[in-house]
N, C-alpha and C. Protein backbone atom coordinates (compact mmCIF):
# COMPACT_ATOMS: atom_id res chain seq x y z
N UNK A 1 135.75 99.37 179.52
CA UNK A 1 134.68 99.50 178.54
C UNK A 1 133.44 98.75 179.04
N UNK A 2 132.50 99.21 179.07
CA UNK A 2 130.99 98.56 179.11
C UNK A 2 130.32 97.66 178.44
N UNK A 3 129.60 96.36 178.34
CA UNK A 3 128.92 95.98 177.83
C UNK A 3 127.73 96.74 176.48
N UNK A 4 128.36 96.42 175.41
CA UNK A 4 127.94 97.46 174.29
C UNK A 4 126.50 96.91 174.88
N UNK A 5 125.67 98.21 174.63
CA UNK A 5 123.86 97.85 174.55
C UNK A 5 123.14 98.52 173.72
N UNK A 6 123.73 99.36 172.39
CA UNK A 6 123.39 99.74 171.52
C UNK A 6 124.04 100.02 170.07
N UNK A 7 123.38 99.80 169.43
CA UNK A 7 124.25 99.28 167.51
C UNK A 7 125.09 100.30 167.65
N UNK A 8 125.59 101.44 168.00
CA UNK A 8 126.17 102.44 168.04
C UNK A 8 127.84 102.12 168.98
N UNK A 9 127.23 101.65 170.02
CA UNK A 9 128.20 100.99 170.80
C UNK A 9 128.75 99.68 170.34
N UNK A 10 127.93 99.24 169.98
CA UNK A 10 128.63 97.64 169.52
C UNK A 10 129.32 97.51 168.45
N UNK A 11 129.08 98.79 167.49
CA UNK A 11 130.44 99.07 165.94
C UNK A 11 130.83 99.40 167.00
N UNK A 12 131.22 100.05 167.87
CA UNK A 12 132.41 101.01 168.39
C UNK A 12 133.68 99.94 168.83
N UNK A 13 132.99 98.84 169.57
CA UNK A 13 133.55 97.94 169.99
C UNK A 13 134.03 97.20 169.12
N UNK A 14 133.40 96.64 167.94
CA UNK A 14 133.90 95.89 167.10
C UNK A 14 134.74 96.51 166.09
N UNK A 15 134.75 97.72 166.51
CA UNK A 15 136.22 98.19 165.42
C UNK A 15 137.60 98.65 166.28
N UNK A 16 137.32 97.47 167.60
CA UNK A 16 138.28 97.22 167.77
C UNK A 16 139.65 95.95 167.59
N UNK A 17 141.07 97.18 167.31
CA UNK A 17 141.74 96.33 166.66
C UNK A 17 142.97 95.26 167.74
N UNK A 18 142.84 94.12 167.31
CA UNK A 18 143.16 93.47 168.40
C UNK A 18 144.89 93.23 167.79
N UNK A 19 145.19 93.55 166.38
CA UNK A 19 146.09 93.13 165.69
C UNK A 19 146.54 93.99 164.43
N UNK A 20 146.85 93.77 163.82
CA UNK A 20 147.73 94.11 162.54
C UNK A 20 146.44 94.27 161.32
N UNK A 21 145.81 92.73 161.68
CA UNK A 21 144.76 92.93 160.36
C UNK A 21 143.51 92.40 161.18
N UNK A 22 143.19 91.93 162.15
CA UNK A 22 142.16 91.28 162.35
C UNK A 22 141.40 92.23 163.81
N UNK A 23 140.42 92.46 163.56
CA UNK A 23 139.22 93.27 164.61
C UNK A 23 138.47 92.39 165.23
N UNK A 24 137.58 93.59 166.42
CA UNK A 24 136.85 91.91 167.19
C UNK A 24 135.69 91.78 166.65
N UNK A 25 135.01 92.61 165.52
CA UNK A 25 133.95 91.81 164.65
C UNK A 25 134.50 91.12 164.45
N UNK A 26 135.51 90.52 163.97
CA UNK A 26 135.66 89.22 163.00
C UNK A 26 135.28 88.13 164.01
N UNK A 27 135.49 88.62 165.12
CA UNK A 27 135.40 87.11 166.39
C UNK A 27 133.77 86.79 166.89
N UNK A 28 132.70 87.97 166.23
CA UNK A 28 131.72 87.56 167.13
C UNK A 28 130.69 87.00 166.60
N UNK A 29 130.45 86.82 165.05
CA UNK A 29 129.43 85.66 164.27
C UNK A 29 129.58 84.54 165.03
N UNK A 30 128.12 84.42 165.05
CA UNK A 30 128.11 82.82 165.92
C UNK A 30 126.65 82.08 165.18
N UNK A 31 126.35 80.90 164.47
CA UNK A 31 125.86 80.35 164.42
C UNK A 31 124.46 80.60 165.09
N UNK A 32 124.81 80.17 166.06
CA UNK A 32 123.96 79.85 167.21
C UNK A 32 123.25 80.62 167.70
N UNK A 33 123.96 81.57 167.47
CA UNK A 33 123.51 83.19 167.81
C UNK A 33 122.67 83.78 166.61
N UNK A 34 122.84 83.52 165.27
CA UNK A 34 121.80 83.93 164.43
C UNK A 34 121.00 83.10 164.49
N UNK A 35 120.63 81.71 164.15
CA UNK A 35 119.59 81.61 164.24
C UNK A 35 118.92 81.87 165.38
N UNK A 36 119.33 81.89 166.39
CA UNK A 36 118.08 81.80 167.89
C UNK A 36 117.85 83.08 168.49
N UNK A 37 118.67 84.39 168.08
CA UNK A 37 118.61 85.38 167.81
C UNK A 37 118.74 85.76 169.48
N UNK A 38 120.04 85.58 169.59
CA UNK A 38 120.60 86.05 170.63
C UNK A 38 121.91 86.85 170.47
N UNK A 39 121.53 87.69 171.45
CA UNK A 39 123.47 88.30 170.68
C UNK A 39 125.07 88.13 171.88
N UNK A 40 125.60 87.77 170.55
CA UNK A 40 126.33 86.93 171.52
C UNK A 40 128.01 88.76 171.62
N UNK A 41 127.50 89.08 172.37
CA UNK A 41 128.69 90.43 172.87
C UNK A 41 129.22 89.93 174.48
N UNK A 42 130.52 90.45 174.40
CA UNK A 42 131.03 89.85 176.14
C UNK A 42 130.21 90.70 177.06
N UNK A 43 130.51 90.45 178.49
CA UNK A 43 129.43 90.76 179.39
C UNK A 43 131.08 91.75 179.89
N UNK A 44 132.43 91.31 180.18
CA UNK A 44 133.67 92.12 180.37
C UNK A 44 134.81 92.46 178.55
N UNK A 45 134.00 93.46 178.02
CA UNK A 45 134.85 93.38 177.08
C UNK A 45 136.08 93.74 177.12
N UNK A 46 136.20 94.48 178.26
CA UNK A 46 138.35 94.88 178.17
C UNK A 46 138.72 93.17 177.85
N UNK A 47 138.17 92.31 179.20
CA UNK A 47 138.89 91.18 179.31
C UNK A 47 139.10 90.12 177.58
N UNK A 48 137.95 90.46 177.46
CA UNK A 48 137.39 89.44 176.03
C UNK A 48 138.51 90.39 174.59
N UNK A 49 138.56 91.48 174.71
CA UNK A 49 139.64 92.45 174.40
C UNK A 49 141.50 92.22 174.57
N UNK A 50 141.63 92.04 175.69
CA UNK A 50 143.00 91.34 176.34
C UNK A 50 143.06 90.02 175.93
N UNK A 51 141.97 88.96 175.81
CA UNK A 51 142.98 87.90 175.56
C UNK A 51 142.75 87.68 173.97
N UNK A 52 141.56 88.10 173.32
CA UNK A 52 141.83 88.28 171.76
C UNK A 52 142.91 88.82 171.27
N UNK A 53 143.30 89.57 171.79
CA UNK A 53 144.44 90.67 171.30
C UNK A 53 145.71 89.85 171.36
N UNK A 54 146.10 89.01 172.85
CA UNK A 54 147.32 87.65 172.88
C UNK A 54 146.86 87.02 171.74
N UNK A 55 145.47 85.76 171.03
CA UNK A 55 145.38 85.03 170.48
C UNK A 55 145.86 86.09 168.98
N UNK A 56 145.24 86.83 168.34
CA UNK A 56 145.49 87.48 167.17
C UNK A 56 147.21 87.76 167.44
N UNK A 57 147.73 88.31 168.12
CA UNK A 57 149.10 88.68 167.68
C UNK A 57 149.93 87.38 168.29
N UNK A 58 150.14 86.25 168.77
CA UNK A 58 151.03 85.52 169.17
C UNK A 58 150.94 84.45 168.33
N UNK A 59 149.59 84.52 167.56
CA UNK A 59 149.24 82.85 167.20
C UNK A 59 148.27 83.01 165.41
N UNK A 60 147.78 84.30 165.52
CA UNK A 60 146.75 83.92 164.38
C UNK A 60 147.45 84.64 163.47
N UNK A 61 148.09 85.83 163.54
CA UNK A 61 148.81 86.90 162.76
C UNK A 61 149.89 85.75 162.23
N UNK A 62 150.70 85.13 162.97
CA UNK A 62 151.85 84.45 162.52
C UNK A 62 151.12 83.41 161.37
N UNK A 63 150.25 82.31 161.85
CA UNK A 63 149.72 81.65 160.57
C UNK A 63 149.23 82.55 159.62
N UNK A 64 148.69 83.65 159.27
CA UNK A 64 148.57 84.38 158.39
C UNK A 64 149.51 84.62 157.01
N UNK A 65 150.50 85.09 158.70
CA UNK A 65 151.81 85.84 157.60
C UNK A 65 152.35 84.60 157.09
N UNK A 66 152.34 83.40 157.43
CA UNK A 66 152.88 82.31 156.63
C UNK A 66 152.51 81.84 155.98
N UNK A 67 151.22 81.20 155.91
CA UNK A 67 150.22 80.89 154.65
C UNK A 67 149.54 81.68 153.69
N UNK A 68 149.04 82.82 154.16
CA UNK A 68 148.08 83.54 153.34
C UNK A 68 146.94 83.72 154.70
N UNK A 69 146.26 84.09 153.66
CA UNK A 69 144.45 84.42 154.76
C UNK A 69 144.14 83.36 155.16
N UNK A 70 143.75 83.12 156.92
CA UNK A 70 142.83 82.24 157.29
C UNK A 70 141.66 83.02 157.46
N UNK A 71 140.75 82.04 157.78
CA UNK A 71 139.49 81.88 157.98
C UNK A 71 138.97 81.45 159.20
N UNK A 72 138.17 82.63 159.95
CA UNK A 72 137.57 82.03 161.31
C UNK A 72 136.04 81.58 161.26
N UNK A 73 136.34 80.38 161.55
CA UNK A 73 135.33 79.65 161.63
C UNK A 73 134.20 79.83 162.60
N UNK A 74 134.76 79.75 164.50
CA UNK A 74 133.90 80.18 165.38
C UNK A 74 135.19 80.83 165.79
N UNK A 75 135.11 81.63 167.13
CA UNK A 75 135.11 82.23 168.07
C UNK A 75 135.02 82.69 169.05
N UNK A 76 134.77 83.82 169.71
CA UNK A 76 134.10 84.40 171.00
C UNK A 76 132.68 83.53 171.46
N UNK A 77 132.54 83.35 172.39
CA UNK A 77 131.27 83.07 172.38
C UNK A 77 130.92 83.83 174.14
N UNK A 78 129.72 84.56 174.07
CA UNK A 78 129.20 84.52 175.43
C UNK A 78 128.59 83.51 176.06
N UNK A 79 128.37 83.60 177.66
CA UNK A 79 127.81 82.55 178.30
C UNK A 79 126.65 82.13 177.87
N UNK A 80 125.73 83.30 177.27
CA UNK A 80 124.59 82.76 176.59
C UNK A 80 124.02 81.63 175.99
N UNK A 81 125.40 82.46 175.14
CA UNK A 81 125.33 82.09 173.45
C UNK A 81 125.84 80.03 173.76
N UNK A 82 127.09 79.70 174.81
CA UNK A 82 127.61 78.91 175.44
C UNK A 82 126.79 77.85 175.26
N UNK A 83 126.66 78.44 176.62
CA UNK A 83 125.68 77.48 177.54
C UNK A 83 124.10 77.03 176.57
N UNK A 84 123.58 77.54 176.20
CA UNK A 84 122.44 77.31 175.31
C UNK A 84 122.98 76.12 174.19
N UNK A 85 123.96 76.36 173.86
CA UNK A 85 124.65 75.12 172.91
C UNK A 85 125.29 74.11 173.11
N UNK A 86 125.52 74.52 174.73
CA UNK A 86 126.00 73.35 175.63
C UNK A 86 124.75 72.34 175.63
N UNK A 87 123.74 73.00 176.38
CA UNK A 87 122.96 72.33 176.73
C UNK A 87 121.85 71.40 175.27
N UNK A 88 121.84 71.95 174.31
CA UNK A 88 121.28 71.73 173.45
C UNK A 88 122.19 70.36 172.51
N UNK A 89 123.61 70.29 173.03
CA UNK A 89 124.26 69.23 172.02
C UNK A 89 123.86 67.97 173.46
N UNK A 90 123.62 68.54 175.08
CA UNK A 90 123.38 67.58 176.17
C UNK A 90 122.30 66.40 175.50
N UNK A 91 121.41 67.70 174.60
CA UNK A 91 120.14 66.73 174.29
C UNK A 91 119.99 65.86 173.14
N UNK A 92 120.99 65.88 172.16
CA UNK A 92 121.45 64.97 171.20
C UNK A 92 121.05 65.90 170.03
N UNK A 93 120.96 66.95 170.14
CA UNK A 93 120.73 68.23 168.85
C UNK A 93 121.86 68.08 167.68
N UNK A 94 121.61 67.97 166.68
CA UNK A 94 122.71 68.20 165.76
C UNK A 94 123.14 69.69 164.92
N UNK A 95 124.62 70.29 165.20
CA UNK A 95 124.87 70.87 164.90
C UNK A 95 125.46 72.07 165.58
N UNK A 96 125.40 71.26 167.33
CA UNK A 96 125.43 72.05 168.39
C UNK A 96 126.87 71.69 168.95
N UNK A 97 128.08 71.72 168.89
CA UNK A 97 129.07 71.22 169.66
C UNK A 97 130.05 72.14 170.58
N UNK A 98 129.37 72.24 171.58
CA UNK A 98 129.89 73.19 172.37
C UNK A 98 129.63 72.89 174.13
N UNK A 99 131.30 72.60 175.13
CA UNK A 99 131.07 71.99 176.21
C UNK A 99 130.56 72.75 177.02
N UNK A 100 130.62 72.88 178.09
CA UNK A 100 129.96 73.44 178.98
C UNK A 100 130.37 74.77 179.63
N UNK A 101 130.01 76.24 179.60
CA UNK A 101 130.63 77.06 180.16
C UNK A 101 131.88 76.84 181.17
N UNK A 102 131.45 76.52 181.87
CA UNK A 102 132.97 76.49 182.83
C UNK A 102 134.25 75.39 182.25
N UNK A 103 133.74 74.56 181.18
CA UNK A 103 134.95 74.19 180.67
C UNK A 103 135.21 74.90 179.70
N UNK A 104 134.55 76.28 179.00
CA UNK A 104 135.00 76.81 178.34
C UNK A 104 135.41 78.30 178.42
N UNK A 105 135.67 78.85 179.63
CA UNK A 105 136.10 80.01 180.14
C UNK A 105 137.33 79.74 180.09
N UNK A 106 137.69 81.08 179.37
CA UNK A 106 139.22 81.15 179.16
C UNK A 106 139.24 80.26 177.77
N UNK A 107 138.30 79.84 177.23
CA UNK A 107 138.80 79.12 175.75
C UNK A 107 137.88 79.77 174.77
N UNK A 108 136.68 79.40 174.75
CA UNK A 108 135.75 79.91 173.29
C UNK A 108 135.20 80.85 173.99
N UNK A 109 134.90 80.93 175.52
CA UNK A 109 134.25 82.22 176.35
C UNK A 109 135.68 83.00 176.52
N UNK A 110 136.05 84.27 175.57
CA UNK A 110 136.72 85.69 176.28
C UNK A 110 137.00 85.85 177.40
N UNK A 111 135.82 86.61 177.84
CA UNK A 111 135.55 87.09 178.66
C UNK A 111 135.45 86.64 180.04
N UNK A 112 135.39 85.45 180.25
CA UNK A 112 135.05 84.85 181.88
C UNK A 112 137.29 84.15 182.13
N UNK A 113 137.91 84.66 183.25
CA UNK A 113 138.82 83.94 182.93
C UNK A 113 138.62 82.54 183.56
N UNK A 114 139.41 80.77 183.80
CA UNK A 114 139.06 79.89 184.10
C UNK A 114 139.52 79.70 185.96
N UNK A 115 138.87 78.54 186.16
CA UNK A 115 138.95 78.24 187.42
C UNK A 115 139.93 78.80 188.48
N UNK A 116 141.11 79.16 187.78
CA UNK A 116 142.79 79.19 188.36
C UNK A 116 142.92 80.82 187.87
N UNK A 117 141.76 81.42 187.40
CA UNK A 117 141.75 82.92 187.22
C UNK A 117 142.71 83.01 186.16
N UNK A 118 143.04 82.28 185.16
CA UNK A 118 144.15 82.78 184.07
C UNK A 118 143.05 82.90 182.78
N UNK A 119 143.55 83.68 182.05
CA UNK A 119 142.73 84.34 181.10
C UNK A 119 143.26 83.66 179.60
N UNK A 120 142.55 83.56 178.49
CA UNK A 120 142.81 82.40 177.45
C UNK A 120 141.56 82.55 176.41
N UNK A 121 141.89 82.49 175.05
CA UNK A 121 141.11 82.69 174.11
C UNK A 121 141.46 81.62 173.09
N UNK A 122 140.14 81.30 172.43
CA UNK A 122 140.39 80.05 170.95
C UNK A 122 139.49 80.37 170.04
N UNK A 123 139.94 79.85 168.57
CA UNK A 123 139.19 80.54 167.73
C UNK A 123 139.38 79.24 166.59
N UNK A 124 138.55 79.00 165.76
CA UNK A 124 138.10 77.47 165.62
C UNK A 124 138.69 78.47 163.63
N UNK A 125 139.49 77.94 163.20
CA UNK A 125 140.07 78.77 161.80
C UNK A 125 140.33 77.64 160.69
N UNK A 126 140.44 77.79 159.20
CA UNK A 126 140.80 77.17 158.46
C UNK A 126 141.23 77.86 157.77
N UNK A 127 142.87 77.27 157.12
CA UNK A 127 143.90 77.82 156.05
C UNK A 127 143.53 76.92 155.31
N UNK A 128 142.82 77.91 154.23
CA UNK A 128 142.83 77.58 152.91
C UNK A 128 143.57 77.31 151.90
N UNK A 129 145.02 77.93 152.27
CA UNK A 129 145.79 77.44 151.23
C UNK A 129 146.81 76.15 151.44
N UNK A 130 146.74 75.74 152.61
CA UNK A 130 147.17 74.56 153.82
C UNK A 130 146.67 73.53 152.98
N UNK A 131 144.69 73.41 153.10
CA UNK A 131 143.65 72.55 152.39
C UNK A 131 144.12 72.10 151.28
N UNK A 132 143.89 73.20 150.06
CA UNK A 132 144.50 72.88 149.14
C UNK A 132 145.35 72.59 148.42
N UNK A 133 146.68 71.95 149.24
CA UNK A 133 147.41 70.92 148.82
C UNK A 133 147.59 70.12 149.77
N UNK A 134 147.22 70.38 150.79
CA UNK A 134 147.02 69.28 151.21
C UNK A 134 145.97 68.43 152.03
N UNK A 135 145.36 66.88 151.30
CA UNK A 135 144.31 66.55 151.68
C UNK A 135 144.39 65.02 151.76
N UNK A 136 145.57 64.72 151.87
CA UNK A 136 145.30 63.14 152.30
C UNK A 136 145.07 62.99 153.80
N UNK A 137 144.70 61.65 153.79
CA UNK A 137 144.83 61.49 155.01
C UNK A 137 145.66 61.45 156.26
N UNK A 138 145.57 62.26 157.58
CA UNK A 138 146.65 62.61 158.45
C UNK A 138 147.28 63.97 158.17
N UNK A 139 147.12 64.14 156.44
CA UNK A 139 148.21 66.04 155.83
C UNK A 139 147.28 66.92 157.31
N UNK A 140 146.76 67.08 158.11
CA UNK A 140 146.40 67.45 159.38
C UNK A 140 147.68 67.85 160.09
N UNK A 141 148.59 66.48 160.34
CA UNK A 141 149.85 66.83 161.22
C UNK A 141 150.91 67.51 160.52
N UNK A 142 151.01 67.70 159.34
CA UNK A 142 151.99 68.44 158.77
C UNK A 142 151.81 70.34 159.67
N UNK A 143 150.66 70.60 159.49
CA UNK A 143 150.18 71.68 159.96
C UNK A 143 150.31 71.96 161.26
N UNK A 144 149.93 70.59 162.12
CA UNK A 144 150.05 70.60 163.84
C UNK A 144 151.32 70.45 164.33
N UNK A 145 152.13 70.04 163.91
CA UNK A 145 153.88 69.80 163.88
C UNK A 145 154.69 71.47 163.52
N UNK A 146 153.79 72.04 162.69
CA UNK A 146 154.52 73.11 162.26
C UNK A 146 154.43 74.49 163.38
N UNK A 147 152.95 74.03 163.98
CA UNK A 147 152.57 75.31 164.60
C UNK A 147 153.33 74.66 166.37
N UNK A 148 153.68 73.41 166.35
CA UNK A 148 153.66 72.78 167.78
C UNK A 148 155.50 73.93 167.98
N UNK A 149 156.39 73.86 166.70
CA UNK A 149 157.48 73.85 166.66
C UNK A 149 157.46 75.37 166.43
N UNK A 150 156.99 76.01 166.09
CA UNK A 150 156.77 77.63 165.86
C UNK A 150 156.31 78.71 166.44
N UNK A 151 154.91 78.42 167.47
CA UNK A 151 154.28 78.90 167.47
C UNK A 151 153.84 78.69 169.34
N UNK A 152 153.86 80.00 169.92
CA UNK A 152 153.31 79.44 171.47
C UNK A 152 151.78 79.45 171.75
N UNK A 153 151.64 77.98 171.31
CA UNK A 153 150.00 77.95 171.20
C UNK A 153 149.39 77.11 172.88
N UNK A 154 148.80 77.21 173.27
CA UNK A 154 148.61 76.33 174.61
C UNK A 154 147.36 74.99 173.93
N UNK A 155 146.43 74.79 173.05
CA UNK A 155 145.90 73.60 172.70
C UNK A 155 145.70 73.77 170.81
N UNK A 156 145.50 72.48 170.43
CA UNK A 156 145.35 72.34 168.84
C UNK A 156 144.14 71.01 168.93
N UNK A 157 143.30 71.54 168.48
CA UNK A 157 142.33 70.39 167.87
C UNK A 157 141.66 70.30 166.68
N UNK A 158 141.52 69.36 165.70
CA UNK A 158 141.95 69.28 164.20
C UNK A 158 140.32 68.24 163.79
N UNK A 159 139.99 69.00 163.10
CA UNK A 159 138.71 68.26 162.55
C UNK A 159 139.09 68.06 161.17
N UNK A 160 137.89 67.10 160.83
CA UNK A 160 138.51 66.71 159.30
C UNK A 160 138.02 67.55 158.33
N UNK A 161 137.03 68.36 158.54
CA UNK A 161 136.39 69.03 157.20
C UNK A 161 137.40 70.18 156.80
N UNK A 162 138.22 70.60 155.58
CA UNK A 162 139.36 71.71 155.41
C UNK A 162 140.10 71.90 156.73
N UNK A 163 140.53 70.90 157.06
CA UNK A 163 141.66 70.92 158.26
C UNK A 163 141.13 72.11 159.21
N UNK A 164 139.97 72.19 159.43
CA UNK A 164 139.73 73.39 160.56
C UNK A 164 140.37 72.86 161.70
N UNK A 165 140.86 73.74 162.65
CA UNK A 165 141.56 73.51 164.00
C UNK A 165 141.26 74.44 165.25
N UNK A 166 140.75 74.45 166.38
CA UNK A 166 140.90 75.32 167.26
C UNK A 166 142.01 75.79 167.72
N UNK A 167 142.20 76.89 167.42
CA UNK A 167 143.61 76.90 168.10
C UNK A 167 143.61 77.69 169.51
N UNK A 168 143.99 77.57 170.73
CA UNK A 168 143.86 78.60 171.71
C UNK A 168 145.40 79.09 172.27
N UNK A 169 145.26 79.94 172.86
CA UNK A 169 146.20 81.23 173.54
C UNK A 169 145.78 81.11 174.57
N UNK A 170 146.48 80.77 175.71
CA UNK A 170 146.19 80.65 176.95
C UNK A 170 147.23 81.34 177.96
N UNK A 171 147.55 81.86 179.37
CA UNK A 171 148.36 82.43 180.33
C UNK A 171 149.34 81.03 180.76
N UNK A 172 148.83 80.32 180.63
CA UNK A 172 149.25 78.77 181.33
C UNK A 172 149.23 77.57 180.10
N UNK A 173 150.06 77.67 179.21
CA UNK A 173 149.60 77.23 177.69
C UNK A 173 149.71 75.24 178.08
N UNK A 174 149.22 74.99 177.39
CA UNK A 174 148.94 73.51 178.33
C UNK A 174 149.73 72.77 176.83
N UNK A 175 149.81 72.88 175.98
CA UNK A 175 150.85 72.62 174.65
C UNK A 175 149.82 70.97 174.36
N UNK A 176 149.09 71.32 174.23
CA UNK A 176 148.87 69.65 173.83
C UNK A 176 147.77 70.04 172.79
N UNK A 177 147.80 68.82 171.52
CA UNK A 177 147.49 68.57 170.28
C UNK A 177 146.34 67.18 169.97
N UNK A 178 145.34 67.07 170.21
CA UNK A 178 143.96 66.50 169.66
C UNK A 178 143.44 67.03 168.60
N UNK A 179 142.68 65.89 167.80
CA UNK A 179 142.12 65.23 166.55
C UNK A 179 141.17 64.92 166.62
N UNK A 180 140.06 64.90 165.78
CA UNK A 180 138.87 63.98 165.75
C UNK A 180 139.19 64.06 163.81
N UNK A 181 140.15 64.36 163.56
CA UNK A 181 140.69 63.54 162.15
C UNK A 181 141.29 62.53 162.51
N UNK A 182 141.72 61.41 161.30
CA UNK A 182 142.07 60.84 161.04
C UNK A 182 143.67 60.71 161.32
N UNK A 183 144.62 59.86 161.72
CA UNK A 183 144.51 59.62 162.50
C UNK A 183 143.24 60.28 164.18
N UNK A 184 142.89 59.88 164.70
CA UNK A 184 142.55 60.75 165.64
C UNK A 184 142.88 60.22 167.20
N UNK A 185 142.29 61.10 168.24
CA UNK A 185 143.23 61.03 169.69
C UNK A 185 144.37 61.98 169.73
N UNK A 186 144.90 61.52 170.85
CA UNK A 186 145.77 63.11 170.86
C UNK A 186 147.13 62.86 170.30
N UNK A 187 147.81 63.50 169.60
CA UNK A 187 149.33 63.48 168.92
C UNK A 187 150.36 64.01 169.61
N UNK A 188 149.91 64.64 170.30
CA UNK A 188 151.16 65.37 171.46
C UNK A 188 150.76 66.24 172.54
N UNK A 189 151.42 65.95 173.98
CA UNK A 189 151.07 66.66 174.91
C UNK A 189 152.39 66.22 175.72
N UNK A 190 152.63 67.17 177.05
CA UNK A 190 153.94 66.87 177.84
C UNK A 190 154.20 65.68 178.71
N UNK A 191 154.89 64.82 178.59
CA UNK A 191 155.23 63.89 179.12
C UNK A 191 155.45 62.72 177.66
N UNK A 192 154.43 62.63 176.58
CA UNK A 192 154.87 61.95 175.65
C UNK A 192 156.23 61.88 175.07
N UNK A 193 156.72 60.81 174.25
CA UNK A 193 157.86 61.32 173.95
C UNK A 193 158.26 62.03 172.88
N UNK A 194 157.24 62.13 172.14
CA UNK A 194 157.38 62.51 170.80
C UNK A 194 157.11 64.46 171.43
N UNK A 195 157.29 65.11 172.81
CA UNK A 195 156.80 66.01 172.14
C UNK A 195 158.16 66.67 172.19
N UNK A 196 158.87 66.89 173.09
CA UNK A 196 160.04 67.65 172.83
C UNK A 196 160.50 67.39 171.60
N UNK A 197 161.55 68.84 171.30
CA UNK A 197 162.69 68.52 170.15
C UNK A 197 161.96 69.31 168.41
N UNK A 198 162.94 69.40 167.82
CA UNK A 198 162.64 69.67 166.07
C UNK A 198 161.50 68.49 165.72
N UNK A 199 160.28 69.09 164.76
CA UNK A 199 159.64 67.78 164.36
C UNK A 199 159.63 68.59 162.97
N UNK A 200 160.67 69.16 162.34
CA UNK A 200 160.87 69.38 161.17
C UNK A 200 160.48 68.72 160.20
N UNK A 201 160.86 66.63 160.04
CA UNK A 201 160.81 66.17 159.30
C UNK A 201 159.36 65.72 159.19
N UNK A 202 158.48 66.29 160.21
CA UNK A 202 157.22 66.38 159.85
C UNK A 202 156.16 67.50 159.07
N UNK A 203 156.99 68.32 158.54
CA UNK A 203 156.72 69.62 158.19
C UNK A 203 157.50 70.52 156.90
N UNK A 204 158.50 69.67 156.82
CA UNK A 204 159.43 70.32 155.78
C UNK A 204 158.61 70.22 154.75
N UNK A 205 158.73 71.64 153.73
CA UNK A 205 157.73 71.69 152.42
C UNK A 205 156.20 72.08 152.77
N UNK A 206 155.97 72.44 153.52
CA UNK A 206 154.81 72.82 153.76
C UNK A 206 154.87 74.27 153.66
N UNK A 207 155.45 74.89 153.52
CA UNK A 207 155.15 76.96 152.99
C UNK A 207 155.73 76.56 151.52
């Protein structure tokens, strides 16, 4: 498929279905991209296509079917769209948090795969019905425990506002779990000890 370059082409593309319930409009609102009025479409959409399609059916469909409806927060992003927000959080901009293209190929960039050529998608979501019961402080890991033990996710990172989390789908899943909630730092990655094994009793009662 081609780089859509006309409204005609770009529904065409975005009614594509990557899943059960979720299309790749849903992945391509970007902030950043409305106001500065850039449009943020992949430059390889098969690719940006292929690894949405792993993230929606291995990882986003399953939290769905278990909670109810999530909510995508960000998404896809092109190099553009990227890099412009890379560079703009470089300059102490608020509202801009986004690293640098090449650390983000294969994660919030689709379309570009990363250094080691493996291909990988993330999509920044909040379960709403997760939120609302749970909101103390740390109810974060109930959620990250559940998906660590369920779910073949390759990274989890957990902000505090409605437990939003990035979650990514990666070829080479790297399994590790960061916070900038409360607790925050990272909660699990390979070699710790806490990560192997059932972490049930961190999770029981949560559906």
């Amino acid at each position: 498929m081609r780089k859509p370059v006309s409204v005609s082409a770009l529904a065409d593309f975005g009614r594509v279905r990557l899943s059960k319930s979720f299309f790749m409009r849903d992945f391509l609102f970007s902030d950043i991209a409305a106001i500065h009025g850039m449009a943020n479409i992949p430059d390889n959409p098969d690719l940006a296509i292929a690894a949405g399609t792993q993230l929606c059916e291995q990882l986003l469909e399953p939290l769905q079917d278990a909670f109810g409806r999530i909510a995508i927060r960000s998404a896809y992003r092109s190099c553009e769209v990227n890099g412009f927000g890379s560079e703009m959080q470089r300059a102490g901009k608020d509202g801009y948090n986004c690293a640098s293209n090449e650390a983000n190929y294969a994660v919030h960039i689709w379309d570009q795969r990363d250094a080691e050529g493996h291909m990988g998608a993330t999509a920044c979501v909040v379960v709403p019905a997760f939120w609302d019961r749970f909101q103390g402080e740390g109810d974060w890991r109930k959620l990250a425990w559940w998906i660590h033990d369920q779910l073949p996710y390759s990274s989890l990172e957990f902000f505090p506002r409605y437990w939003a989390f990035n979650v990514g789908w990666h070829e080479q899943p790297v399994r590790r779990i960061d916070s900038y909630a409360k607790p925050g730092g990272c909660l699990t990655k390979p070699g710790m000890a806490n990560h192997e094994g059932s972490h049930r009793q961190h999770w029981d009662g949560i559906l």
